[in-house]
C-alpha atoms as a PDB file:
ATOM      1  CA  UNK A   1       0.000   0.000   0.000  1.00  0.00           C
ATOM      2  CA  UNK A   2       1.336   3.324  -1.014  1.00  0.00           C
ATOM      3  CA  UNK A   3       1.987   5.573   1.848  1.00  0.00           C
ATOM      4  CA  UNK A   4      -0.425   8.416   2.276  1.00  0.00           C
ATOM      5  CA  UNK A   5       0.930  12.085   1.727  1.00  0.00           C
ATOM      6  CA  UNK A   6      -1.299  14.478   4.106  1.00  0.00           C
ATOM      7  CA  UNK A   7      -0.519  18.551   3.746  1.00  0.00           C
ATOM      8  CA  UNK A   8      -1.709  21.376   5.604  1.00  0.00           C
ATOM      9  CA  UNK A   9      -4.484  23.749   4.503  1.00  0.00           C
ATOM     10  CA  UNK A  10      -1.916  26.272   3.403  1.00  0.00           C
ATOM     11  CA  UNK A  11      -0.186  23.311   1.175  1.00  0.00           C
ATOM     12  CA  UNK A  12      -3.611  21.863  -0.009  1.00  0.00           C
ATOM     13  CA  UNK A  13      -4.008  24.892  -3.506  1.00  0.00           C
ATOM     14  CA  UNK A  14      -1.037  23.066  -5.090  1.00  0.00           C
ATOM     15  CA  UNK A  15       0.375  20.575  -3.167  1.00  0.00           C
ATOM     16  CA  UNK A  16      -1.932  17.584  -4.332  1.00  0.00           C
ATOM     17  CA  UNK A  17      -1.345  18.151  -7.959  1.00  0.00           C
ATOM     18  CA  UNK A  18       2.317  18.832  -7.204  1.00  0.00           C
ATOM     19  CA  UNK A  19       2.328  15.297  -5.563  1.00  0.00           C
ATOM     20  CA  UNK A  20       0.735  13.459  -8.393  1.00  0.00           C
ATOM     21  CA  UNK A  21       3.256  15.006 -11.057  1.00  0.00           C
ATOM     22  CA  UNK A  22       6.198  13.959  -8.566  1.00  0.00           C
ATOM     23  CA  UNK A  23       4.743  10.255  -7.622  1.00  0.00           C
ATOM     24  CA  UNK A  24       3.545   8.751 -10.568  1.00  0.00           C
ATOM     25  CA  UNK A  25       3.714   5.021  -9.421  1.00  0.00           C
ATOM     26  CA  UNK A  26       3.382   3.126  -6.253  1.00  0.00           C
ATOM     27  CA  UNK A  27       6.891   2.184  -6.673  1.00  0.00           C
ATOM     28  CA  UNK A  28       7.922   5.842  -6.275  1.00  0.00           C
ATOM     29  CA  UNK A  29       6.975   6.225  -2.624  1.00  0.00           C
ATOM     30  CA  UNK A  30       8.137   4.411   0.279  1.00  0.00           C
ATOM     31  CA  UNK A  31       5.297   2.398   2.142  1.00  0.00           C
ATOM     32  CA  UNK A  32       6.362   4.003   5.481  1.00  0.00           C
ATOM     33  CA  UNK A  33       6.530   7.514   6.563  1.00  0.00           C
ATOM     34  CA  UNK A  34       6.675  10.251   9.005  1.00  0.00           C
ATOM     35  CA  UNK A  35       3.500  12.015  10.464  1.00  0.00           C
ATOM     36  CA  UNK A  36       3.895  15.375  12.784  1.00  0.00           C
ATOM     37  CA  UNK A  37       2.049  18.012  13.447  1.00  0.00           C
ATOM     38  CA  UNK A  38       2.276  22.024  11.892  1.00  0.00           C
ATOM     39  CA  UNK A  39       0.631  24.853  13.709  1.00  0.00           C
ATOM     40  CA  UNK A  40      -1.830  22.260  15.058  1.00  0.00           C
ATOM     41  CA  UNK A  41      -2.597  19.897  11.660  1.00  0.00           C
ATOM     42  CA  UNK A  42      -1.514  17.254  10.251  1.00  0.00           C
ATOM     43  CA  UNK A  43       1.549  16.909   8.030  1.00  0.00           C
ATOM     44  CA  UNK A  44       2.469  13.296   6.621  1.00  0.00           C
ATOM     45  CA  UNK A  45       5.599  12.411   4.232  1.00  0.00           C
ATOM     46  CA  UNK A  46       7.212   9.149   3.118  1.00  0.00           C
ATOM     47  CA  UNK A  47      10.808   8.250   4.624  1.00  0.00           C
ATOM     48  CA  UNK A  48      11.587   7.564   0.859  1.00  0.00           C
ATOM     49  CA  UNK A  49      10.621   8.156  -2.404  1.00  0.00           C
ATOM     50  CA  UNK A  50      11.990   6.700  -5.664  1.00  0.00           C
ATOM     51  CA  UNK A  51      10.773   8.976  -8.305  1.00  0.00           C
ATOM     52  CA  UNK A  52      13.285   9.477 -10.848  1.00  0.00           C
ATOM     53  CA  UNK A  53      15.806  12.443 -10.713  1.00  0.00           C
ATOM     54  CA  UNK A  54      14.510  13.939 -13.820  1.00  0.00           C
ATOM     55  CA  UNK A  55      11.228  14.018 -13.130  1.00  0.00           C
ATOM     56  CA  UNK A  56      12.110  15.806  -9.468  1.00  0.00           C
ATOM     57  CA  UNK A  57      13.974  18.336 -11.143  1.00  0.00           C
ATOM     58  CA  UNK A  58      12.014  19.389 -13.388  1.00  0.00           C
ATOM     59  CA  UNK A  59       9.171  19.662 -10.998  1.00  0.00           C
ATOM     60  CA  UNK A  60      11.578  21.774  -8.657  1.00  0.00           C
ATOM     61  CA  UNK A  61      12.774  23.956 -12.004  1.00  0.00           C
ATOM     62  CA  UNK A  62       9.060  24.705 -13.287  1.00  0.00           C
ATOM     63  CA  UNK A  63       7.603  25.378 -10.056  1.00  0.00           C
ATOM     64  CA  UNK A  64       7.937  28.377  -7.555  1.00  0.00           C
ATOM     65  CA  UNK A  65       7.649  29.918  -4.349  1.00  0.00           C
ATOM     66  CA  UNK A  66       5.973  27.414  -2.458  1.00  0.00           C
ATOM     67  CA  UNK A  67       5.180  24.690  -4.428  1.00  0.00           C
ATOM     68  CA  UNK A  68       9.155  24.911  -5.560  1.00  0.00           C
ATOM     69  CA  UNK A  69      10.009  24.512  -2.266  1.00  0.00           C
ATOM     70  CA  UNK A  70       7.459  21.758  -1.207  1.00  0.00           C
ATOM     71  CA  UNK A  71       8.889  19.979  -4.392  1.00  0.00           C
ATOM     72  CA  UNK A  72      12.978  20.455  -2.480  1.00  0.00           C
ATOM     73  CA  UNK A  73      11.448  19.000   0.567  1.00  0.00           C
ATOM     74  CA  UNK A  74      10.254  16.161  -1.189  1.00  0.00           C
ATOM     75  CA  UNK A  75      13.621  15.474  -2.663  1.00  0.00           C
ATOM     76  CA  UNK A  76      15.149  15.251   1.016  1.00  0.00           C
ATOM     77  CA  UNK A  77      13.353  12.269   0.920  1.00  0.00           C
ATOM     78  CA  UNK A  78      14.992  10.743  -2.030  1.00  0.00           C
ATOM     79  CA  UNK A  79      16.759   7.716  -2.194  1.00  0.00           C
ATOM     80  CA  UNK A  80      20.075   8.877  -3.279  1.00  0.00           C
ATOM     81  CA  UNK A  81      21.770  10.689  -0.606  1.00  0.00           C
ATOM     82  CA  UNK A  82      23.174  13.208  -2.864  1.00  0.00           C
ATOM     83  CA  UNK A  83      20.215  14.353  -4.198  1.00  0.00           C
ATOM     84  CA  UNK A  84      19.123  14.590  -0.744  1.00  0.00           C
ATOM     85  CA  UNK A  85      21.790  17.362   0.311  1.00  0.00           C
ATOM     86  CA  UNK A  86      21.236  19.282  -3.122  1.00  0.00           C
ATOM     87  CA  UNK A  87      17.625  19.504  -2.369  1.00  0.00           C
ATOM     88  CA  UNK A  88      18.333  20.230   0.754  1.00  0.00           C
ATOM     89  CA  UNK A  89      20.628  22.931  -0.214  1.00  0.00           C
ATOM     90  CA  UNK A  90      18.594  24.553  -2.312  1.00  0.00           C
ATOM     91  CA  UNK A  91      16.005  24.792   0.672  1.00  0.00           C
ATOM     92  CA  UNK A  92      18.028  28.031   1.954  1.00  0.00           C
ATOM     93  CA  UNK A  93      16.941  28.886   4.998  1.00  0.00           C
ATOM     94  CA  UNK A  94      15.176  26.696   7.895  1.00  0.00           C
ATOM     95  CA  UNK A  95      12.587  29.794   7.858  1.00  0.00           C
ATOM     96  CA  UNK A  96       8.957  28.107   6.646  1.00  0.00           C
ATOM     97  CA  UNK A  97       7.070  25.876   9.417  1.00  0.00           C
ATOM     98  CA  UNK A  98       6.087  23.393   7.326  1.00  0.00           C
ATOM     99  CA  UNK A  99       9.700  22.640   6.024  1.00  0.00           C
ATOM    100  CA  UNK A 100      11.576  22.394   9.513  1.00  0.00           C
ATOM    101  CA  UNK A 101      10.084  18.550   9.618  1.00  0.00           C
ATOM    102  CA  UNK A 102      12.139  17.674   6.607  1.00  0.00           C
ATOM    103  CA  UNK A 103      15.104  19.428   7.844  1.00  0.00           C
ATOM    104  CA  UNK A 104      14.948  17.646  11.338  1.00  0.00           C
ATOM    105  CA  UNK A 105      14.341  14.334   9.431  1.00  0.00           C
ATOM    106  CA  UNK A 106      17.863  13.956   7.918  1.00  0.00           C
ATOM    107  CA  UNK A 107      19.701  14.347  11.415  1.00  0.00           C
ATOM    108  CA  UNK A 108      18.484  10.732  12.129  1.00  0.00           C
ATOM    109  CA  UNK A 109      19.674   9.514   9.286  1.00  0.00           C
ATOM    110  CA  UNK A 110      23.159   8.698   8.036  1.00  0.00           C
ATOM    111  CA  UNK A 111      25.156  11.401   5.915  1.00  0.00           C
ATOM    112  CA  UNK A 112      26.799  13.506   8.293  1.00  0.00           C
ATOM    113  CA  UNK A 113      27.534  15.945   5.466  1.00  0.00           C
ATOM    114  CA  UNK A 114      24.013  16.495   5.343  1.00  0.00           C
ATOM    115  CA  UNK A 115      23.532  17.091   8.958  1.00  0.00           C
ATOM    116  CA  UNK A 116      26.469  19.439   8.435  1.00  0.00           C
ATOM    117  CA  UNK A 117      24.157  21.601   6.698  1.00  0.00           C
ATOM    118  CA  UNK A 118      21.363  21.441   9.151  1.00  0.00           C
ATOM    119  CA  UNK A 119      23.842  22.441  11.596  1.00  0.00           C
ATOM    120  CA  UNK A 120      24.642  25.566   9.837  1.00  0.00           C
ATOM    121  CA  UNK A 121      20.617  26.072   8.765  1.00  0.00           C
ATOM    122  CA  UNK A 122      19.547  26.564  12.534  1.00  0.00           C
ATOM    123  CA  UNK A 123      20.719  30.006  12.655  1.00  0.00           C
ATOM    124  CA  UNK A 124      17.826  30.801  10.157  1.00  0.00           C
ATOM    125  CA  UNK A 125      15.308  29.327  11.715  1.00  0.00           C
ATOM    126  CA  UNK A 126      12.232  31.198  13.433  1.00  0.00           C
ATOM    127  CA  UNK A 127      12.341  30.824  16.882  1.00  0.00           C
ATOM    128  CA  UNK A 128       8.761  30.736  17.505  1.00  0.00           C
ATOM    129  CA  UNK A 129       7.663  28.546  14.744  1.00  0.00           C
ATOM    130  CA  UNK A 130      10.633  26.036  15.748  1.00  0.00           C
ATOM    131  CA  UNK A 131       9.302  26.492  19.202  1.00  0.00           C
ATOM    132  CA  UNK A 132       5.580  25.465  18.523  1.00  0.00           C
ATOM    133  CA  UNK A 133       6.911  22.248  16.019  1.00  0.00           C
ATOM    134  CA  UNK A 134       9.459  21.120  18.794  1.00  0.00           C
ATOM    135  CA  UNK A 135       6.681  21.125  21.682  1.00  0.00           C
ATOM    136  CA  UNK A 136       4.202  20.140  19.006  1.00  0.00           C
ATOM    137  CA  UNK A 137       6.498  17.251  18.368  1.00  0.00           C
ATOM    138  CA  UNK A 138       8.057  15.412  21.474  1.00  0.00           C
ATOM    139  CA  UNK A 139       7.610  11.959  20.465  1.00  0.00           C
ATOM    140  CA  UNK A 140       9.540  12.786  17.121  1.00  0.00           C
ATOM    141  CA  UNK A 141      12.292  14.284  18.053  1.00  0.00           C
ATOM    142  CA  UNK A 142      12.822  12.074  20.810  1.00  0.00           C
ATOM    143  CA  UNK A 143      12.775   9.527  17.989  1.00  0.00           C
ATOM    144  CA  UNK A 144      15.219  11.831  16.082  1.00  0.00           C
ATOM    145  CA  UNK A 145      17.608  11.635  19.231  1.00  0.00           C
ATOM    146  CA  UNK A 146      17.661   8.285  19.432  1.00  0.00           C
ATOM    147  CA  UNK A 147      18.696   7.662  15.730  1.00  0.00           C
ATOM    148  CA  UNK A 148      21.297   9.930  16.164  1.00  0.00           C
ATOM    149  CA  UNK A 149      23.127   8.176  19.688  1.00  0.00           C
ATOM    150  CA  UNK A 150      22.477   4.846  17.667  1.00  0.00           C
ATOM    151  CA  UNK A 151      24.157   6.404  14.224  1.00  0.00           C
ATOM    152  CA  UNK A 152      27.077   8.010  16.193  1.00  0.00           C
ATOM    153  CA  UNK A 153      27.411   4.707  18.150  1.00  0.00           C
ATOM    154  CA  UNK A 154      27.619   2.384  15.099  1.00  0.00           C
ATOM    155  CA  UNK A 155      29.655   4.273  12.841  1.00  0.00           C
ATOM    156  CA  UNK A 156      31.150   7.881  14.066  1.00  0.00           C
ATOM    157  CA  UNK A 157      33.121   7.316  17.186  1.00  0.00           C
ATOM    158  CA  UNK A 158      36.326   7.034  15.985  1.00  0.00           C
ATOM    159  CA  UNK A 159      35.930  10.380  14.231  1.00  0.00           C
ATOM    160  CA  UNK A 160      33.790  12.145  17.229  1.00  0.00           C
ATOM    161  CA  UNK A 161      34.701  11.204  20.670  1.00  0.00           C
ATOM    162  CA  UNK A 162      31.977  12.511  21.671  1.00  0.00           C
ATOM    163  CA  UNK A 163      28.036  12.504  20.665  1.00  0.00           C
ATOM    164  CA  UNK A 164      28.394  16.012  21.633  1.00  0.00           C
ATOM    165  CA  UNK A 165      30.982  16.665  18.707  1.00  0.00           C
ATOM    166  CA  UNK A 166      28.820  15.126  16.015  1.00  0.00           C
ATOM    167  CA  UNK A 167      26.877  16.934  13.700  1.00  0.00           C
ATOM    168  CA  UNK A 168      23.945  16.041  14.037  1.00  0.00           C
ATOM    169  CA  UNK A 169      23.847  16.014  17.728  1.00  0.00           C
ATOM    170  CA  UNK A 170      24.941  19.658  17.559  1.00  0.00           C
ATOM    171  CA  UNK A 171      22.024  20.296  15.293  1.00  0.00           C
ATOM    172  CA  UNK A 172      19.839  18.822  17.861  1.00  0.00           C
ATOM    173  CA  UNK A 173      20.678  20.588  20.630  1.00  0.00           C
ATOM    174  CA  UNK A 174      20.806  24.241  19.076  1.00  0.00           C
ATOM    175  CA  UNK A 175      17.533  23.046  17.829  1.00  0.00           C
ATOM    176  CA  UNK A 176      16.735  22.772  21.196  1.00  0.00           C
ATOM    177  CA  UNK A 177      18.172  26.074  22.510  1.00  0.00           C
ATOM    178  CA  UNK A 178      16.705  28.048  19.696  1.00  0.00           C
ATOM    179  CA  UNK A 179      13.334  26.677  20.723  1.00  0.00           C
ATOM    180  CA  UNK A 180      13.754  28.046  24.319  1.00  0.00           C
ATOM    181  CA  UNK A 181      15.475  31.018  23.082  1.00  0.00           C
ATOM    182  CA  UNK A 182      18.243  30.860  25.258  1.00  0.00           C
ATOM    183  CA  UNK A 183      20.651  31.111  22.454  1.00  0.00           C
ATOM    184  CA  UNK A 184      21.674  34.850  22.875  1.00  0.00           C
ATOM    185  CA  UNK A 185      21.756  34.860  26.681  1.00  0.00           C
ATOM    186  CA  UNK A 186      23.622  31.692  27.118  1.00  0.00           C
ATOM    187  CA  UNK A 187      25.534  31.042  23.592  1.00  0.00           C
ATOM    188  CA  UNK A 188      27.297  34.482  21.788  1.00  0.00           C
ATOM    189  CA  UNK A 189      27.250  34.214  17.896  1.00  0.00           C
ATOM    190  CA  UNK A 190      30.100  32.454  16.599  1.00  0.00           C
ATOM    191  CA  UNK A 191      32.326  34.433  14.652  1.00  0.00           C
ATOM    192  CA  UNK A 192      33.010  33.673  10.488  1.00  0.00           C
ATOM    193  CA  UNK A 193      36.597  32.150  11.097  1.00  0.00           C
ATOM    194  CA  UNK A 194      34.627  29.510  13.582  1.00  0.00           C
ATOM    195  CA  UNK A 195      31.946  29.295  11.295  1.00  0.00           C
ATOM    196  CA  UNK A 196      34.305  28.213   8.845  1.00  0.00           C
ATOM    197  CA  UNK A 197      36.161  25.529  11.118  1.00  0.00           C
ATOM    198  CA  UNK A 198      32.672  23.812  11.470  1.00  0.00           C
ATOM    199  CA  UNK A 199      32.699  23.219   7.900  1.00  0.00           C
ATOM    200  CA  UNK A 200      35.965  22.754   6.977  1.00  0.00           C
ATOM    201  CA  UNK A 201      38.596  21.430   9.843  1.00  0.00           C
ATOM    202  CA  UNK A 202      39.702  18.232  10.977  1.00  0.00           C
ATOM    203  CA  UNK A 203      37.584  16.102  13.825  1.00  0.00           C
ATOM    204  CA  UNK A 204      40.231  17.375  16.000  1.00  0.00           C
ATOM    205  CA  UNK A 205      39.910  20.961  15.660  1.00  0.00           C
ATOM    206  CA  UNK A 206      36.190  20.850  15.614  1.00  0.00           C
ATOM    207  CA  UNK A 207      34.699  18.928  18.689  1.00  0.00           C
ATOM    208  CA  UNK A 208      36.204  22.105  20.896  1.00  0.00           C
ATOM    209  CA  UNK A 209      34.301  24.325  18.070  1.00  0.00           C
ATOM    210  CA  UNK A 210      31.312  22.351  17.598  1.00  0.00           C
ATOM    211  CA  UNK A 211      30.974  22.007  21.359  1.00  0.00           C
ATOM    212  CA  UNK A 212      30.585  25.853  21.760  1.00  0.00           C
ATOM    213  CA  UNK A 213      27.164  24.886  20.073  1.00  0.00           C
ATOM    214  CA  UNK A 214      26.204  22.393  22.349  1.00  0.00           C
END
C-alpha cells in the first residue's frame, strides 16, 4: 500500500497536484513515513521516495515559491543521498514551518555531510515557529535523538569522541536552545573564522568548536 501524503491547509491549492506530477507510481513512494504536526494539523511524508531524478527536477525547475520549495522538501526524501543534500541545499533557509520537519528528518539519518548543513541552517530558523513544532512534536524528536546516539554509536566514534561533537547532535541541541530562546543569553554568535572551522577542519579541531554549540 502506497503511503499516504497528508498537507496542511496552506499546502492543499497546489500541493496535491504537485504530488501526483512527482509520484507517478506506487513504486515511487516508500510504504512508510513520518507524520507530525504544523501549527496544530496534520503533516504526513514518506521516509523515501523513488521517483526518478529527472522528473524531481524538473518539478523543482518549473515550479515556484511554495510549491518549488514543497517539491525540495520532497527530494530530502529521495533515495540517493546526494540528491538529498542538493535539495536540501537549495532549501536556503530553515525559515517556513512546514519545512523544519524535513530538515529535522535527515539528522536521524546517516550522511553527516548532510547534517552538516542542518547544523549551519539553525541560525535561520524562526524561533517561535521552531518552538511550537518542537513542543508540538516530542515523540519525534525524541525519535530523532535516538537515531542519532544509535548512528554516532555504530559508525562515528572514531571520528567524534563525543556525541556532543557530532553533527547532528549539535544540530539537535541548538535546535533545542533556539526553541527556548536561550541562544543569545547563554551562547554568543560564533564568529566567520569559527563558522568556517565547522565546515571545513579536521575532527580534531572541531569537537572544541562544535561544542561551543552544544
Amino acid at each position: 500500500m502506497t503511503f499516504q501524503i497528508l498537507l496542511p491547509s496552506t499546502l492543499q491549492p497546489f500541493g496535491h497536484a504537485l504530488v501526483r506530477s512527482l509520484f507517478q507510481s506506487e513504486r515511487d513512494v516508500s510504504p512508510k513515513g513520518i507524520t507530525v504536526l504544523v501549527r496544530g494539523e496534520v503533516l504526513a511524508f514518506p521516509s523515501r521516495v523513488y521517483c526518478a531524478p529527472d522528473r524531481l527536477h524538473a518539478v523543482v525547475d518549473h515550479a515556484t515559491a511554495d510549491a518549488r520549495k514543497l517539491a525540495l522538501c520532497f527530494g530530502t526524501r529521495h533515495h540517493d543521498g546526494h540528491i538529498r543534500e542538493a535539495c536540501l541545499r537549495r532549501l536556503g533557509a530553515m525559515d517556513t514551518p512546514w519545512a523544519i520537519p524535513f530538515w529535522i528528518q535527515l539528522l536521524g539519518e546517516y550522511v553527516v555531510e548532510i547534517a552538516e548543513v542542518v547544523v549551519e541552517a539553525v541560525a535561520s530558523a524562526d524561533p517561535t515557529e521552531l518552538a511550537d513544532f518542537v513542543t508540538g512534536n516530542p515523540g519525534f524528536m525524541a525519535t530523532t535523538r535516538r537515531r542519532v546516539i544509535s548512528y554516532w554509536d555504530c559508525y562515528h566514534r572514531d571520528r567524534w569522541s563525543t556525541v556532543t561533537t557530532y553533527p547532528a547532535m549539535v544540530a539537535l541541541n541548538a535546535i533545542a536552545r533556539v526553541a527556548t530562546r536561550s541562544v543569545a543569553s547563554d551562547y554568543p554568535p560564533l564568529t566567520q573564522e569559527q563558522h568556517q572551522l565547522i565546515a571545513l577542519a579536521e575532527p580534531a579541531t572541531r569537537g572544541p568548536v562544535l561544542d561551543r554549540l552544544v
